[in-house]
Protein backbone atom coordinates (compact mmCIF):
# COMPACT_ATOMS: atom_id res chain seq x y z
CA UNK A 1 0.00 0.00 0.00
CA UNK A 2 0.91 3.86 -0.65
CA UNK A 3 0.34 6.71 1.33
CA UNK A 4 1.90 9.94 0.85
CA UNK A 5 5.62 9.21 0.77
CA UNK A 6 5.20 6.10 2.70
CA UNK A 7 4.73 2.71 0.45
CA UNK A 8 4.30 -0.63 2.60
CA UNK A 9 3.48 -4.50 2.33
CA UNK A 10 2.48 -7.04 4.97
CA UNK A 11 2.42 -10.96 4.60
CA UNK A 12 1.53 -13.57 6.73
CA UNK A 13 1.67 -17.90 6.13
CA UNK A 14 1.02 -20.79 8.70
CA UNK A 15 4.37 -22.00 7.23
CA UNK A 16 4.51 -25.83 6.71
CA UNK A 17 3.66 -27.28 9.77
CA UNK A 18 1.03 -25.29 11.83
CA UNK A 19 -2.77 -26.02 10.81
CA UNK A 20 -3.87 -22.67 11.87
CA UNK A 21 -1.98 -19.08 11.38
CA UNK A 22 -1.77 -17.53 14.79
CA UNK A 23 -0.26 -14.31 13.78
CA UNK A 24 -1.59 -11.24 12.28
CA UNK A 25 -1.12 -7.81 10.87
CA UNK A 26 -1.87 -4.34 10.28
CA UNK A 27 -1.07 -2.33 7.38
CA UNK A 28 -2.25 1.30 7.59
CA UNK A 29 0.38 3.74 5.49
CA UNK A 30 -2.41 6.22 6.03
CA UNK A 31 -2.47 6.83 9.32
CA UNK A 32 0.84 5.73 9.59
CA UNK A 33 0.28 2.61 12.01
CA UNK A 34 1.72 -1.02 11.49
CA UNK A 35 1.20 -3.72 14.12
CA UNK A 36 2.40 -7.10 13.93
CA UNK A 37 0.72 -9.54 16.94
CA UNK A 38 1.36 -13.79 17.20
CA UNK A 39 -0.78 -15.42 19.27
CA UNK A 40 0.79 -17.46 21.96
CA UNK A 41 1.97 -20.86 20.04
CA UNK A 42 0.47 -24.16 21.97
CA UNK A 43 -2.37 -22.12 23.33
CA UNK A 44 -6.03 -22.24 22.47
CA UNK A 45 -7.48 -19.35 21.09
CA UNK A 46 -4.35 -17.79 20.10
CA UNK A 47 -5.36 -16.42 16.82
CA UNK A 48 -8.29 -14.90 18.43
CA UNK A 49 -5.91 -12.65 20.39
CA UNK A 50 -3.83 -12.08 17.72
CA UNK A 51 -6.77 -10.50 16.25
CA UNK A 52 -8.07 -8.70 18.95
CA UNK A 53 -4.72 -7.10 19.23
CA UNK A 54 -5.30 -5.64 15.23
CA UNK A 55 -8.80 -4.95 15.18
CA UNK A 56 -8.59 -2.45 17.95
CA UNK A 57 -5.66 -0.80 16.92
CA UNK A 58 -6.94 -0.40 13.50
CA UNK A 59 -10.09 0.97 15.59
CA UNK A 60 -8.19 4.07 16.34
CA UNK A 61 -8.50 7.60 15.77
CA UNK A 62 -5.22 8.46 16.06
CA UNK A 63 -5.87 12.42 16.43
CA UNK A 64 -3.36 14.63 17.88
CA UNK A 65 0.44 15.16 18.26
CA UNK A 66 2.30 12.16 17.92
CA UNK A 67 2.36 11.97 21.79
CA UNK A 68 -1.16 12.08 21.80
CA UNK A 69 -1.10 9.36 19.64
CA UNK A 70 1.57 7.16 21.15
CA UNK A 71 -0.11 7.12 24.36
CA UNK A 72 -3.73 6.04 22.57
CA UNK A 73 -1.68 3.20 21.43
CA UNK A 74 -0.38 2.69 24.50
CA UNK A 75 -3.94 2.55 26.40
CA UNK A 76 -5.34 0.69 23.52
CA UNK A 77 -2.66 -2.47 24.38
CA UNK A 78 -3.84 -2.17 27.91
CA UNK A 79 -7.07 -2.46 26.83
CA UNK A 80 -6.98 -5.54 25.16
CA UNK A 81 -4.81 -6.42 27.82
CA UNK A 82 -7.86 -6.80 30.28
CA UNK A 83 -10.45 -8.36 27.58
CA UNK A 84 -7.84 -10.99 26.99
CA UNK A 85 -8.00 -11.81 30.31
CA UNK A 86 -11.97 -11.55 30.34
CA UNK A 87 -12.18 -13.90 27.64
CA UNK A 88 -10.45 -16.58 29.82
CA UNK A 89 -13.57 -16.57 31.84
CA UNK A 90 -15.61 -17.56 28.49
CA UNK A 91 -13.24 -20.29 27.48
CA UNK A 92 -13.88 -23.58 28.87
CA UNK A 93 -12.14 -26.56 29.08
CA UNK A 94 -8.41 -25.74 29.16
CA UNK A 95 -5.75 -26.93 30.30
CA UNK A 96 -3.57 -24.10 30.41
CA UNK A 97 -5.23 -20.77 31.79
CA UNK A 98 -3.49 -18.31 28.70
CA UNK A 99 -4.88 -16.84 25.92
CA UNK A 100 -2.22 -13.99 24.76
CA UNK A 101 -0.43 -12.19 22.08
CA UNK A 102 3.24 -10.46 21.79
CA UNK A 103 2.51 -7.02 19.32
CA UNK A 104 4.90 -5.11 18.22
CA UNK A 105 3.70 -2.03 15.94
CA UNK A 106 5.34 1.22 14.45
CA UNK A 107 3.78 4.57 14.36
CA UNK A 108 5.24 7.51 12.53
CA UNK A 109 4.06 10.75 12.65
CA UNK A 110 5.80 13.98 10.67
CA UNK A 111 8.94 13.16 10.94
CA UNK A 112 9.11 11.01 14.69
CA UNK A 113 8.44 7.53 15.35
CA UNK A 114 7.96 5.26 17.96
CA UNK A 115 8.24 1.36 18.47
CA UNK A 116 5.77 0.05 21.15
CA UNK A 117 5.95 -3.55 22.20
CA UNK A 118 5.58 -6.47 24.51
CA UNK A 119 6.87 -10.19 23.66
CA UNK A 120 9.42 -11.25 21.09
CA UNK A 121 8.06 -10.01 17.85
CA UNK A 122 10.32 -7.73 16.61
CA UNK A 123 11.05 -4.29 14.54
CA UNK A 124 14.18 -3.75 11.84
CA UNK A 125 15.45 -0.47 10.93
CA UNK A 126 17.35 -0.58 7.67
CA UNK A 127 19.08 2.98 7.26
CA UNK A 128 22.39 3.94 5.80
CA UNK A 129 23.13 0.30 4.82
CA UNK A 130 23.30 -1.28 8.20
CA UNK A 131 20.48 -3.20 10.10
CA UNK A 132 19.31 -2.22 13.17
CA UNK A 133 17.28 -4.37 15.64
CA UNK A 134 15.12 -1.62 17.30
CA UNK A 135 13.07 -3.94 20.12
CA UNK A 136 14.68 -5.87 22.62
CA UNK A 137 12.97 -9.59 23.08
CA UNK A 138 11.05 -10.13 26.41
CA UNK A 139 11.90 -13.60 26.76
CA UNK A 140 13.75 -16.18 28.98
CA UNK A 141 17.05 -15.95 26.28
CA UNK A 142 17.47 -11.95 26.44
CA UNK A 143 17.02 -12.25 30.33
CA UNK A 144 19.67 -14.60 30.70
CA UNK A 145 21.79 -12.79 28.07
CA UNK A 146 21.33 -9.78 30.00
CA UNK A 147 22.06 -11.34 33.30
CA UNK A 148 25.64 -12.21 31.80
CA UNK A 149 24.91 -15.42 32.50
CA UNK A 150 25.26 -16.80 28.99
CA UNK A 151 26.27 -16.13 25.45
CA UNK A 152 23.67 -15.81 23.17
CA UNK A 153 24.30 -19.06 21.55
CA UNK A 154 24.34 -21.07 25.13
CA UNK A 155 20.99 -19.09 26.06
CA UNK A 156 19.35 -20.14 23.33
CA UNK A 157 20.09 -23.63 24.49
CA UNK A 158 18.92 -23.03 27.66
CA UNK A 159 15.26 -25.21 28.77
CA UNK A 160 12.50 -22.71 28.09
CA UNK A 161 14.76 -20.22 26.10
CA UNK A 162 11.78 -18.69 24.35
CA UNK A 163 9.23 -18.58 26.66
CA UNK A 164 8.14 -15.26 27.02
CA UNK A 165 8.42 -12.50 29.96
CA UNK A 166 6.00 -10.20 28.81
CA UNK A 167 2.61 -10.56 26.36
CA UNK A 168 -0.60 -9.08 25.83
CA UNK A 169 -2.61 -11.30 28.02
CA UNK A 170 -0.03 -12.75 29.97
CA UNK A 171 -0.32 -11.02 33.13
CA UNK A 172 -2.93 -8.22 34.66
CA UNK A 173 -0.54 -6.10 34.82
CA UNK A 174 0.89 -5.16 30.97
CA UNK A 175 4.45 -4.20 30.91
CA UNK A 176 5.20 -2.48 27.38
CA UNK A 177 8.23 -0.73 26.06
CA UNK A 178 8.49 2.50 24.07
CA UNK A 179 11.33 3.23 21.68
CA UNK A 180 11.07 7.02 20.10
CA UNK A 181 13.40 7.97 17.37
CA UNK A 182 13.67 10.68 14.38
CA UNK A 183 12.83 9.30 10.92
CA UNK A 184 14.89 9.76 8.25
CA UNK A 185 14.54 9.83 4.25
CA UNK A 186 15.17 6.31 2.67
CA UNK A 187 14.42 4.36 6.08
CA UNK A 188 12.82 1.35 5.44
CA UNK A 189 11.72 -1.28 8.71
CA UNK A 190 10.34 -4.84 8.80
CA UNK A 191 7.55 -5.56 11.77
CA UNK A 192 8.03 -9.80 11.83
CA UNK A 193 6.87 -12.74 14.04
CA UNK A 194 9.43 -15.36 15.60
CA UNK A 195 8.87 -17.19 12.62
CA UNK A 196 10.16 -14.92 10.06
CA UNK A 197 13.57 -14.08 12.11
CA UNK A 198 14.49 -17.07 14.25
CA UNK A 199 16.21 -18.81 10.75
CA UNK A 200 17.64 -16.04 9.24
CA UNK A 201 20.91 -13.91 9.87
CA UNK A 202 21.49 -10.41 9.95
CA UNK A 203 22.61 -10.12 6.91
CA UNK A 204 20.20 -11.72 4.67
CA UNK A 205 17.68 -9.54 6.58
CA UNK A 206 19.25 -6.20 5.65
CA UNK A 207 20.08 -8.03 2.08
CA UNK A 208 16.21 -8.11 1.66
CA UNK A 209 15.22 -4.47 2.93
CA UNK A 210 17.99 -3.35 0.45
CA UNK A 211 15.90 -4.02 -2.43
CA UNK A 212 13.67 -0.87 -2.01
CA UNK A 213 10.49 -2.35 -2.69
CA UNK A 214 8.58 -3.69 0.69
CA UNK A 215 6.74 -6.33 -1.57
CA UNK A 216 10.26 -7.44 -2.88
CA UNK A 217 11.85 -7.91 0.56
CA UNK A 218 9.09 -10.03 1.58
CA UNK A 219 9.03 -12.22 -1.13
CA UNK A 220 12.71 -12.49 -0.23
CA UNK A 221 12.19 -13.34 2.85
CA UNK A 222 9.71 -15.26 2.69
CA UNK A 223 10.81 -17.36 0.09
CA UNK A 224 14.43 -18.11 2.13
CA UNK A 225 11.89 -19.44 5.18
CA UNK A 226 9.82 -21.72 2.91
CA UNK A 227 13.03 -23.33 1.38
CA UNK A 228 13.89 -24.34 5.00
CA UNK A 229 11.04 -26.12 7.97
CA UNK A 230 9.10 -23.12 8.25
CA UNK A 231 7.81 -25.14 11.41
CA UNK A 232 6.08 -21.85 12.69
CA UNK A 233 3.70 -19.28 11.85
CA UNK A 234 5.54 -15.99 9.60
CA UNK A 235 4.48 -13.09 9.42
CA UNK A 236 5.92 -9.51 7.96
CA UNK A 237 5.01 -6.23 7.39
CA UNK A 238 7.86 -4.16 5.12
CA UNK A 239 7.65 -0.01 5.02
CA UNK A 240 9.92 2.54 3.30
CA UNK A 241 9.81 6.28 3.41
């Protein structure tokens, strides 16, 4: 999609071993709002969240100053925060009391932007030919990389690596983060699930947002997973300025 001097492109795929696609996206280039949300893997319902997380986002206004509109975000995730946790009383027989989402989603907004997020989906800046990793995974594996306990290789090993710390729906408390930066001409970010990232390097990520054209990188991208298991859920949403 086009709007103004944004262009952008989402995707998403069960990949080749999940029946159902838990993830989801929003593409608004408009209103300058992308979300990407994957419902908790093993759980029940977990595509319903997903959902819930996109459809009230893409419910927004989004009036205002950019702060103004940040913080509607912000109260928005909370929101769905506590009818995630509502719905748990209208879903019977489960073993496991969780029906959640991670989200990550941009917003942009004359010239600032802002990453807001919970979980381990994640957001990719592409600018001046290097690859940035903007959000920082809540999950077992960045808190014991943090901790100094282990290298990111031997945390990834550990039991429970990539269970999460923080999701929509995880807790009644929500605990999101907020990255603001300055935009710049030519930036161009991915919004992507586990399931696009986990099997892919650095470098074939930035290789992909190279290209220029978000529905090129995806294809990409997409097409490097599928040659591989693609044992998850993928999701992506490209944008350029």
């Amino acid at each position: 999609m086009v709007a103004g001097r944004w262009r952008s492109a989402g995707r998403t795929d069960p990949g080749k071993v999940r029946e159902r696609n838990e993830d989801a996206y929003l593409d608004r280039p408009e209103r300058g709002l992308w979300v990407v949300a994957d419902g908790m893997g093993g759980h029940q319902a977990g595509d319903l969240a997903s959902q819930m997380v996109v459809e009230a986002l893409d419910g927004l206004a989004l009036d205002g100053s950019f702060d103004e509109q940040v913080l509607a975000v912000r109260q928005c995730l909370h929101w769905v925060n506590r009818r995630l946790g509502q719905a748990l009383t209208v879903v019977t027989g489960r073993a496991d009391p969780i029906m959640g989402s991670t989200v990550v989603a941009l917003l942009v907004h004359e010239g600032r932007g802002a990453c807001i997020w919970a979980g381990d989906s994640r957001c990719y800046l592409w600018r001046g030919k290097r690859l940035f990793q903007l959000t920082r995974d809540h999950s077992l594996r960045q808190q014991l990389i943090d901790e100094g306990r282990y290298s990111a290789e031997e945390a990834g090993q550990q039991p429970g690596a990539h269970a999460l710390t923080r999701a929509l729906g995880g807790d009644e408390t929500l605990r999101l983060e907020v990255l603001e930066f300055m935009v710049v001409p030519g930036d161009t970010f991915l919004l992507c699930s586990d399931g696009l990232y986990q099997s892919q390097s650095d470098e074939t990520l930035g290789k992909a947002l190279s290209q220029g054209q978000p529905p090129r990188a995806l294809e990409y991208l997409f097409d490097n997973v599928m040659q591989g298991r693609a044992s998850d859920n993928l999701t992506g949403v490209v944008v350029r300025q």
